[in-house]
C-alpha atoms as a PDB file:
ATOM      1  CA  UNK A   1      74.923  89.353 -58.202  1.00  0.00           C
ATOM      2  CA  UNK A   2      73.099  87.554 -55.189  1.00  0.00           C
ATOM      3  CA  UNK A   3      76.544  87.209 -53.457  1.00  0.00           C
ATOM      4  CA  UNK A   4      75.619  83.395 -52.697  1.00  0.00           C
ATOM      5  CA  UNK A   5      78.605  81.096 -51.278  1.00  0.00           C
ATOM      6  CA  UNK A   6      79.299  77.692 -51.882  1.00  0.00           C
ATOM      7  CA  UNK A   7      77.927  76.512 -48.506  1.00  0.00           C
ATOM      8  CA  UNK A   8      74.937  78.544 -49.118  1.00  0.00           C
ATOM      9  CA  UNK A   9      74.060  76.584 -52.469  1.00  0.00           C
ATOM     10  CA  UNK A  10      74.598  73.022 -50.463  1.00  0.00           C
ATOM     11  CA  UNK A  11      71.855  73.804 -48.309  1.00  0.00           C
ATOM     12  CA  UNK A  12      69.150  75.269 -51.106  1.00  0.00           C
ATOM     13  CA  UNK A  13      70.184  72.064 -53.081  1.00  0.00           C
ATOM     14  CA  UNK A  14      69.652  69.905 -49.779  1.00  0.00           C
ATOM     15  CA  UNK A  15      66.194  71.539 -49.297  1.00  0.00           C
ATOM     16  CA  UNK A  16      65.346  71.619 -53.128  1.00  0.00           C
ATOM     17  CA  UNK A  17      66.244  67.421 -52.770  1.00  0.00           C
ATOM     18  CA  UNK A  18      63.617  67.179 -49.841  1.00  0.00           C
ATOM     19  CA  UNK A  19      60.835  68.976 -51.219  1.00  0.00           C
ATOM     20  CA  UNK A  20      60.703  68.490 -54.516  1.00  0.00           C
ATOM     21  CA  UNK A  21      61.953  64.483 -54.328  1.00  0.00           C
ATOM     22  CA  UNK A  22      64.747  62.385 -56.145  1.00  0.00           C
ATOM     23  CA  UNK A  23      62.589  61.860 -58.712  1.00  0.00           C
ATOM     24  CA  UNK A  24      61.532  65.207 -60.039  1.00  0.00           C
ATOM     25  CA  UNK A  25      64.490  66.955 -59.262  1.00  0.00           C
ATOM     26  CA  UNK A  26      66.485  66.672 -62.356  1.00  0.00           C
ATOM     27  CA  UNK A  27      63.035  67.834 -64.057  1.00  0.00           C
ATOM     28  CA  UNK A  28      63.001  70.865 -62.120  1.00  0.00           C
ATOM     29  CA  UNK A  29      66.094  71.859 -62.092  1.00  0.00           C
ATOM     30  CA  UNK A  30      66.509  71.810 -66.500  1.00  0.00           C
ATOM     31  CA  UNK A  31      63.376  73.947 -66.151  1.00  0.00           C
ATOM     32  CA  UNK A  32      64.739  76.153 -64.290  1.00  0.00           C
ATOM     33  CA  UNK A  33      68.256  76.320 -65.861  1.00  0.00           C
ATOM     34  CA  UNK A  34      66.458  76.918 -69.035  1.00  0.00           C
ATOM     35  CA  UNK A  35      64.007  79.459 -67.556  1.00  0.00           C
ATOM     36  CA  UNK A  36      66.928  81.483 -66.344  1.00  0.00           C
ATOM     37  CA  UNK A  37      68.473  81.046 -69.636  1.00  0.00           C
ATOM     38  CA  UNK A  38      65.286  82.543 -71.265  1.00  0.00           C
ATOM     39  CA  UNK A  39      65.610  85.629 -68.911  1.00  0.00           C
ATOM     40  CA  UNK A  40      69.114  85.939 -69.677  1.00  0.00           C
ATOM     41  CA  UNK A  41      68.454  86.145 -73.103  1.00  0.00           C
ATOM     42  CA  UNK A  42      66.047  88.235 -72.880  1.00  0.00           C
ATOM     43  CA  UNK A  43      67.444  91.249 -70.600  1.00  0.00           C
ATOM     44  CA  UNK A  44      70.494  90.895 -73.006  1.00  0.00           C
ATOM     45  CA  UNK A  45      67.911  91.874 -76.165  1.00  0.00           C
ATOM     46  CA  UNK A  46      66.756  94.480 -74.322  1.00  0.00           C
ATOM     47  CA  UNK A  47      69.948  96.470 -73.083  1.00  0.00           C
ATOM     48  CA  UNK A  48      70.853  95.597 -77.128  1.00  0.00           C
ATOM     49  CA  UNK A  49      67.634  97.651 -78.524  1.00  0.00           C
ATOM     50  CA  UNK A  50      68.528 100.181 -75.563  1.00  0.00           C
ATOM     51  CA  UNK A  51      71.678 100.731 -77.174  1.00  0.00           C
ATOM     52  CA  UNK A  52      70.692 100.727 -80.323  1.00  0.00           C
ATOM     53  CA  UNK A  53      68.218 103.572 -79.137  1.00  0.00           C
ATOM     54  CA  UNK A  54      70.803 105.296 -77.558  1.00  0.00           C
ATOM     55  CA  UNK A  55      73.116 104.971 -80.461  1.00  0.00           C
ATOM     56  CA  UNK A  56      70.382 106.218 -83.114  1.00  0.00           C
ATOM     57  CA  UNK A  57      69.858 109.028 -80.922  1.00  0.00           C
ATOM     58  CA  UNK A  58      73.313 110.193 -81.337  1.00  0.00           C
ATOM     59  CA  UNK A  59      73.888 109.776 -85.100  1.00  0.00           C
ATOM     60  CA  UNK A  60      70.368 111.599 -85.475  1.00  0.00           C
ATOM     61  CA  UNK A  61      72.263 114.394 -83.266  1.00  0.00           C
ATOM     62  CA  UNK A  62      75.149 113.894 -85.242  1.00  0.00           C
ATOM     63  CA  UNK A  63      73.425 114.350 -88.454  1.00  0.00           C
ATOM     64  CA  UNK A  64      71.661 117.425 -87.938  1.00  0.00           C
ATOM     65  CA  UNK A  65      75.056 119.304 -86.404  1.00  0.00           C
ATOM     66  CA  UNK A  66      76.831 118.134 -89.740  1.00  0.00           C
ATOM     67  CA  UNK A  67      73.605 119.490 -92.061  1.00  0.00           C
ATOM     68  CA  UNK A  68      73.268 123.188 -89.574  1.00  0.00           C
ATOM     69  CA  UNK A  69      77.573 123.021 -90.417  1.00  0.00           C
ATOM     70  CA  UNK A  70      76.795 122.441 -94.145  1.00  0.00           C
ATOM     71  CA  UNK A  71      73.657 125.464 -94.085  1.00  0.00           C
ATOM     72  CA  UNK A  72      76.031 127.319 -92.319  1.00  0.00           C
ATOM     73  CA  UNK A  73      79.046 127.394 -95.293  1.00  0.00           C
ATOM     74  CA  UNK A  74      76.415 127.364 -97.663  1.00  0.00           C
ATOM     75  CA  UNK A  75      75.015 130.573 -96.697  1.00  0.00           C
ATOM     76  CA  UNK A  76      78.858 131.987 -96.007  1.00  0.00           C
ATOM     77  CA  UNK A  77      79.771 131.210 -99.856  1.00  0.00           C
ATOM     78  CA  UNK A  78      77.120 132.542-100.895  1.00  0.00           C
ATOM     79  CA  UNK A  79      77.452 136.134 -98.834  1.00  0.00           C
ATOM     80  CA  UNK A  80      81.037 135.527-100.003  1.00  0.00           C
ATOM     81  CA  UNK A  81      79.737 134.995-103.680  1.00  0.00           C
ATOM     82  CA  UNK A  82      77.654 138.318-103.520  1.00  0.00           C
ATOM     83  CA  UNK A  83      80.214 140.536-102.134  1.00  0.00           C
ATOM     84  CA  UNK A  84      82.478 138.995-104.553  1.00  0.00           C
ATOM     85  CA  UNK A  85      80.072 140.205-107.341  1.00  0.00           C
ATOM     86  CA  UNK A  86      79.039 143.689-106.247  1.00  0.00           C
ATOM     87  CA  UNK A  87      82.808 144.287-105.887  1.00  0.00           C
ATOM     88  CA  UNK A  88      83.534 142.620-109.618  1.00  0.00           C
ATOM     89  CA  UNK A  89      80.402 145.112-110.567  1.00  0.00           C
ATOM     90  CA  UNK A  90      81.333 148.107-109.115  1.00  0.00           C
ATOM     91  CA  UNK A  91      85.669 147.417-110.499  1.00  0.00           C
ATOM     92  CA  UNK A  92      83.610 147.482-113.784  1.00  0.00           C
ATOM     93  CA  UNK A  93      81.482 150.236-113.303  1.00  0.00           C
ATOM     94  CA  UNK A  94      84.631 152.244-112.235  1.00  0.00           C
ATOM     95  CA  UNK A  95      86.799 150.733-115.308  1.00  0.00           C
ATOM     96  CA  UNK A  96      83.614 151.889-118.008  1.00  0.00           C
ATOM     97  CA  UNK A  97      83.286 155.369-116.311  1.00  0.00           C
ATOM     98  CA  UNK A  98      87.303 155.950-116.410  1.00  0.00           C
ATOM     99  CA  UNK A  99      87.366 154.617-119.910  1.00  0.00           C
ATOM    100  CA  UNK A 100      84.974 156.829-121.339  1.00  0.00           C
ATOM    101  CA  UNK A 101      86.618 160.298-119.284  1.00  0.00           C
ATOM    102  CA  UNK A 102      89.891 159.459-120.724  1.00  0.00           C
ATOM    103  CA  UNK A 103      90.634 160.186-124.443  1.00  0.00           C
ATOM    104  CA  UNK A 104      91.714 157.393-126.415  1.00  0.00           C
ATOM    105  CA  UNK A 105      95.205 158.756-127.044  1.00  0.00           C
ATOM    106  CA  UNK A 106      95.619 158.018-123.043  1.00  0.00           C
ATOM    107  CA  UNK A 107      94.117 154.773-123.098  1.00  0.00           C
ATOM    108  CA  UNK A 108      97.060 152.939-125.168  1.00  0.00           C
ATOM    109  CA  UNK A 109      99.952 153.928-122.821  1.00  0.00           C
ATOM    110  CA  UNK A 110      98.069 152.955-120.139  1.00  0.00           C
ATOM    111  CA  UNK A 111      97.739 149.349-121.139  1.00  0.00           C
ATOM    112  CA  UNK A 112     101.811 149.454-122.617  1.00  0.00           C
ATOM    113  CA  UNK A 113     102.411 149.856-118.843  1.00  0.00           C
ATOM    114  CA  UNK A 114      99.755 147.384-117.404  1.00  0.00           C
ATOM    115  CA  UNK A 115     101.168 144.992-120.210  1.00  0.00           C
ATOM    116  CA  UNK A 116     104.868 145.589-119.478  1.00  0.00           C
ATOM    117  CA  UNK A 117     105.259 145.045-115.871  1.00  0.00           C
ATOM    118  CA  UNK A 118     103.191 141.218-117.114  1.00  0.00           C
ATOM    119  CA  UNK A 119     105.948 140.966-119.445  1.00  0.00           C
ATOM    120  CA  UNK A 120     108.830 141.656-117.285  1.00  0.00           C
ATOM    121  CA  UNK A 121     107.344 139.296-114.510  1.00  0.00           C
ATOM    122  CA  UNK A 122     107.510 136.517-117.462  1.00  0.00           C
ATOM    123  CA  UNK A 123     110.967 137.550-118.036  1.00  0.00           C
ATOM    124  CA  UNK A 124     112.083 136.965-114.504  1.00  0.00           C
ATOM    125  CA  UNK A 125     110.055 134.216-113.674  1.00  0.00           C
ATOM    126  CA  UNK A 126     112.339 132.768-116.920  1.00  0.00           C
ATOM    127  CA  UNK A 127     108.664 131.971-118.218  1.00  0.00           C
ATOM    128  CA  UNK A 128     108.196 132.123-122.345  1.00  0.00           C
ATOM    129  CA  UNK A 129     104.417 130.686-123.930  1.00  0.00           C
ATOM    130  CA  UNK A 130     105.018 127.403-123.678  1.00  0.00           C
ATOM    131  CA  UNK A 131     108.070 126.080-123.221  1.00  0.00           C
ATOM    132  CA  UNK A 132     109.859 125.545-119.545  1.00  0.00           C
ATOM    133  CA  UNK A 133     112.257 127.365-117.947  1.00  0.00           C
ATOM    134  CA  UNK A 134     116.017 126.225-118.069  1.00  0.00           C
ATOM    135  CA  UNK A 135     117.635 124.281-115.241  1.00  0.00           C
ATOM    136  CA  UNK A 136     119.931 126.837-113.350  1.00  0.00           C
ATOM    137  CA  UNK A 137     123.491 126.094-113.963  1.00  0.00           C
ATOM    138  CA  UNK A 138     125.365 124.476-111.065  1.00  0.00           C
ATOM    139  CA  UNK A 139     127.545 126.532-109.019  1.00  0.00           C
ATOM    140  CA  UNK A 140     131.297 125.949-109.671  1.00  0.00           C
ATOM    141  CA  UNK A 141     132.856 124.296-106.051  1.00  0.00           C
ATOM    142  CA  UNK A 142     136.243 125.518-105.194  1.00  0.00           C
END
């Protein structure tokens, strides 16, 4: 820090002896250890509430990115959610207007084949209500 030597110390402490005296220089020199020590302590609480500044300053920064993320998807499901309904709305606005052009004789062959091809995808799925499928039989080895 002060890039003081060894040699360099020897002569403040022989100066330090003649000025101050044999006697009071034990005194002085706790009083100054613990002065230093006082200073020490306190630039080290200082750069502590700095980062703790610094730090709080970042999660705050942090926080409001994650909340603009979270308005963000909020306001995407719920575009998603309208679209999603005017589409449902309009499929049964279309569905209403084709079932009242078409006389009811047409309308039960029509759901025969919407119901069949449900059926048949049962069927090779190997799907019944409520029971599982069967295991596939092993293949014979030759």
């Amino acid at each position: 820090m002060f890039d003081i030597g060894f040699s360099e110390l020897i002569v403040i402490a022989l100066v330090a002896l003649i000025v101050i005296g044999p006697e009071r220089l034990p005194r002085v020199a706790r009083t100054v250890g613990a002065l230093l020590g006082r200073a020490q302590r306190y630039v080290n609480e200082v750069k502590a509430d700095i980062q703790r500044e610094v730090d709080l300053d970042e999660l705050k920064n942090l926080k409001s990115t994650f909340e603009d993320a979270a308005k963000s998807a909020q306001d995407s499901m719920r575009e998603a959610e309208r679209e999603l309904q005017a589409t449902g709305d309009s499929l049964n606005r279309s569905i209403a207007g084709e079932a009242q052009a078409a006389p009811p004789e047409a309308a039960e062959p029509v759901a025969e084949a919407v119901e069949a091809p449900a059926a048949a995808a049962q069927l090779d799925l190997g799907l019944e209500s409520g029971t599982p499928a069967p295991a596939p039989a092993p293949a014979p080895r030759t």
